[in-house]
Every structure is written in C-alpha cells, then in structure tokens.
C-alpha atoms as a PDB file:
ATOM      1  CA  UNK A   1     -54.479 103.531 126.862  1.00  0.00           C
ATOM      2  CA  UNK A   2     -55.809 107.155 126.817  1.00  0.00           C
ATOM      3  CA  UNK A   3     -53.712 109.854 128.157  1.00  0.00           C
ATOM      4  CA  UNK A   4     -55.573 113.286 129.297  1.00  0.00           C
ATOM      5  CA  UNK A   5     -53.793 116.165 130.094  1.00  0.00           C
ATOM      6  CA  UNK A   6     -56.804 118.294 132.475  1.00  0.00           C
ATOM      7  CA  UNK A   7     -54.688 121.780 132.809  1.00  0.00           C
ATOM      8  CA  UNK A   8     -53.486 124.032 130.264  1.00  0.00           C
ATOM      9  CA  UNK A   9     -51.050 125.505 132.953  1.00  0.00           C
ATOM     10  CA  UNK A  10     -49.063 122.414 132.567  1.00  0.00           C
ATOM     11  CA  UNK A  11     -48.484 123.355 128.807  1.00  0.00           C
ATOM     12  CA  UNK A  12     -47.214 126.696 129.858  1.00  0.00           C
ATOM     13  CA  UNK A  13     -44.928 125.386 132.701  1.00  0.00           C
ATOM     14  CA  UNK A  14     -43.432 122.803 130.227  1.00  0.00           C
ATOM     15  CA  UNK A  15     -43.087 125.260 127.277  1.00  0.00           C
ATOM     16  CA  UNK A  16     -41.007 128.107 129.647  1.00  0.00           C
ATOM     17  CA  UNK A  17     -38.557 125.195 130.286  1.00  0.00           C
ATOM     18  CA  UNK A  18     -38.167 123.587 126.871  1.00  0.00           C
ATOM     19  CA  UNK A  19     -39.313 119.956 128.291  1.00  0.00           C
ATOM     20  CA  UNK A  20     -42.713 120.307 125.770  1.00  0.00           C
ATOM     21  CA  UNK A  21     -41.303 117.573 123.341  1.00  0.00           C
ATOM     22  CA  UNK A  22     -39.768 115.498 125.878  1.00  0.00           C
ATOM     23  CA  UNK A  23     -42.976 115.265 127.769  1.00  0.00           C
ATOM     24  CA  UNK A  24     -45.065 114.509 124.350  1.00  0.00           C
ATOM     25  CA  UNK A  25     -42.439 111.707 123.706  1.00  0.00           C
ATOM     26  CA  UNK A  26     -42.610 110.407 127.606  1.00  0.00           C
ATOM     27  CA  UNK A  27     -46.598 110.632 126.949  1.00  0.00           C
ATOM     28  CA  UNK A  28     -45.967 108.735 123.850  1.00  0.00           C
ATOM     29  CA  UNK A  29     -44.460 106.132 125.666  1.00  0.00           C
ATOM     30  CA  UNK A  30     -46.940 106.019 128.695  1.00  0.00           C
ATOM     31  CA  UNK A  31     -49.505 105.528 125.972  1.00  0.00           C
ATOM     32  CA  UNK A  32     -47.934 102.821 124.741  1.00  0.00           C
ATOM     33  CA  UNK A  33     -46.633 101.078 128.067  1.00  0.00           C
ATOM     34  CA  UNK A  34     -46.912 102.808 131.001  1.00  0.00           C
ATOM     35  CA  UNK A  35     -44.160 100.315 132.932  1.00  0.00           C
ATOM     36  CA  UNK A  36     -41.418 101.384 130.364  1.00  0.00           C
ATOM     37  CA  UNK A  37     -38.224 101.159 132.350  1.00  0.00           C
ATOM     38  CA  UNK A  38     -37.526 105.077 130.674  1.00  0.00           C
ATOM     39  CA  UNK A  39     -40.356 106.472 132.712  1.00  0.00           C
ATOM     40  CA  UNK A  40     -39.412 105.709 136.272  1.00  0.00           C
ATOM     41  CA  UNK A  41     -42.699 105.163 137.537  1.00  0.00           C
ATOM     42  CA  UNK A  42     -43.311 105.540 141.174  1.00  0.00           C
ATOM     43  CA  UNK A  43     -46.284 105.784 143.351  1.00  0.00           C
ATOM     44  CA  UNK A  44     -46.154 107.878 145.369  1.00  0.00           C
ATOM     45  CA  UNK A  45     -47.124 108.532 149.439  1.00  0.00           C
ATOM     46  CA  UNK A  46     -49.578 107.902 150.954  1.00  0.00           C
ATOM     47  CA  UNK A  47     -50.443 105.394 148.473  1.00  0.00           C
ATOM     48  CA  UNK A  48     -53.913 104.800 149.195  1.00  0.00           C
ATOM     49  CA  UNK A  49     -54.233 108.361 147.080  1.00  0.00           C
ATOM     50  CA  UNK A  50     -52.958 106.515 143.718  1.00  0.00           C
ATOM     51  CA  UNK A  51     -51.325 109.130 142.393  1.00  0.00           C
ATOM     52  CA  UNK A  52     -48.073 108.252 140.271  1.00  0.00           C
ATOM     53  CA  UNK A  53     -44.839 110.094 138.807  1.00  0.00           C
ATOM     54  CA  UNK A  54     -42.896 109.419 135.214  1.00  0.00           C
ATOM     55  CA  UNK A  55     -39.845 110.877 134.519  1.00  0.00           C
ATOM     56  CA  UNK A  56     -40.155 113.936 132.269  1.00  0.00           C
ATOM     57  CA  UNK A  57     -35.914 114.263 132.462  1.00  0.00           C
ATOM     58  CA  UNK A  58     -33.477 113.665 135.170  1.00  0.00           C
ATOM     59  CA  UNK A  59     -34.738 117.423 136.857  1.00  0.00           C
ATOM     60  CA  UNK A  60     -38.594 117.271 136.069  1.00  0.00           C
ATOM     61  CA  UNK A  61     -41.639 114.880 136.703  1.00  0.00           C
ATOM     62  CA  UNK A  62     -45.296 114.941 135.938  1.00  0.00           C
ATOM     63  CA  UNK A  63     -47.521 113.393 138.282  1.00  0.00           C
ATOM     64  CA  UNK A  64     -50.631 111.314 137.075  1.00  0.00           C
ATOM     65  CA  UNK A  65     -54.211 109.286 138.064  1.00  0.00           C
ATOM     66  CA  UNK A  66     -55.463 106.323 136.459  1.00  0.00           C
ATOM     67  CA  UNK A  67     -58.977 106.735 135.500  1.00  0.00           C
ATOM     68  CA  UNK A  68     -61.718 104.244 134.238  1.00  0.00           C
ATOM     69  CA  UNK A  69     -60.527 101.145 136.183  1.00  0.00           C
ATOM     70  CA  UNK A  70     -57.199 101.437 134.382  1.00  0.00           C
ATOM     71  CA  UNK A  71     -58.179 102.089 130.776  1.00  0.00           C
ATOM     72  CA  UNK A  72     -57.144 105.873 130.911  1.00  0.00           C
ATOM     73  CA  UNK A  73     -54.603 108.565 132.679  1.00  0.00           C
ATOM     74  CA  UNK A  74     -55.290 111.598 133.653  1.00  0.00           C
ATOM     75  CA  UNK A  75     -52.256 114.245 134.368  1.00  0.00           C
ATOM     76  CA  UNK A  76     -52.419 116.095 137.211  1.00  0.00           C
ATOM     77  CA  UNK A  77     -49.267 118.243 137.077  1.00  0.00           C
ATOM     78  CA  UNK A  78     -45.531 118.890 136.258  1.00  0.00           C
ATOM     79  CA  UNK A  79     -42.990 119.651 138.600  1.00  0.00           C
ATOM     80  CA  UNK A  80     -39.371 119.460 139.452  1.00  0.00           C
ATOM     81  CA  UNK A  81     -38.242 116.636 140.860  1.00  0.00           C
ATOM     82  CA  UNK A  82     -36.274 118.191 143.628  1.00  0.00           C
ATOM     83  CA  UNK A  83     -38.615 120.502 145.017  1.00  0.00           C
END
C-alpha cells in the first residue's frame, strides 16, 4: 500500500515536537498493515466522511483517507489527540 503525505506543514508540526521518526516508523507500519494493533485505528464521525486516525504516540494522531479504492492513503493531518 502507498502512503502520501499531501502537506508539508505536517512535516513542520511533527519536527517542532520530536514525533518525525515515530510517525515515519507508524507510516512504516501502515504501509505494511494498516490494522496493526500498534496503530489504533479508528474511524472517525460522521463516518460516511471516511476519514481515519493512527496513533502517532499516546498524545498525538494523524488523521488519513484511503484513496484508489483502497490501494493508497493519503494523510490529511497531525494533531493532538486531546484537542
């Protein structure tokens, strides 16, 4: 599966917290198999939208599309979980 990252803000956001190599490992992994139990996958409401969250750590997630009928993701944006 192709991952896509569509905004170079998220880069930045990631980078002024230190989560950039956590997220590249978590994208590793959603590459790889995007129901890993370490990602915490959730879709989120309403769900008619499709959009999903992963787990970057316990404090941040990054929200994503599937694109192409399922054969790629596209990420949409980072964020803290508790906002």
């Amino acid at each position: 599966m192709k991952v896509k990252v569509i905004d170079v803000e998220i880069s930045d956001y990631l980078k002024k917290r230190g989560l950039a190599k956590k997220f590249e490992k978590q994208l590793k992994i959603l590459e790889i198999n995007p129901r890993h139990p370490s990602l915490n996958v959730e879709l989120l409401e309403p769900k008619k939208r499709g959009i999903y969250s992963f787990r970057v750590d316990r404090k941040y997630r990054a929200l994503f599309i599937y694109r192409d009928d399922v054969e790629s993701i596209e990420i949409l944006l980072a964020t803290d979980h508790y906002r």
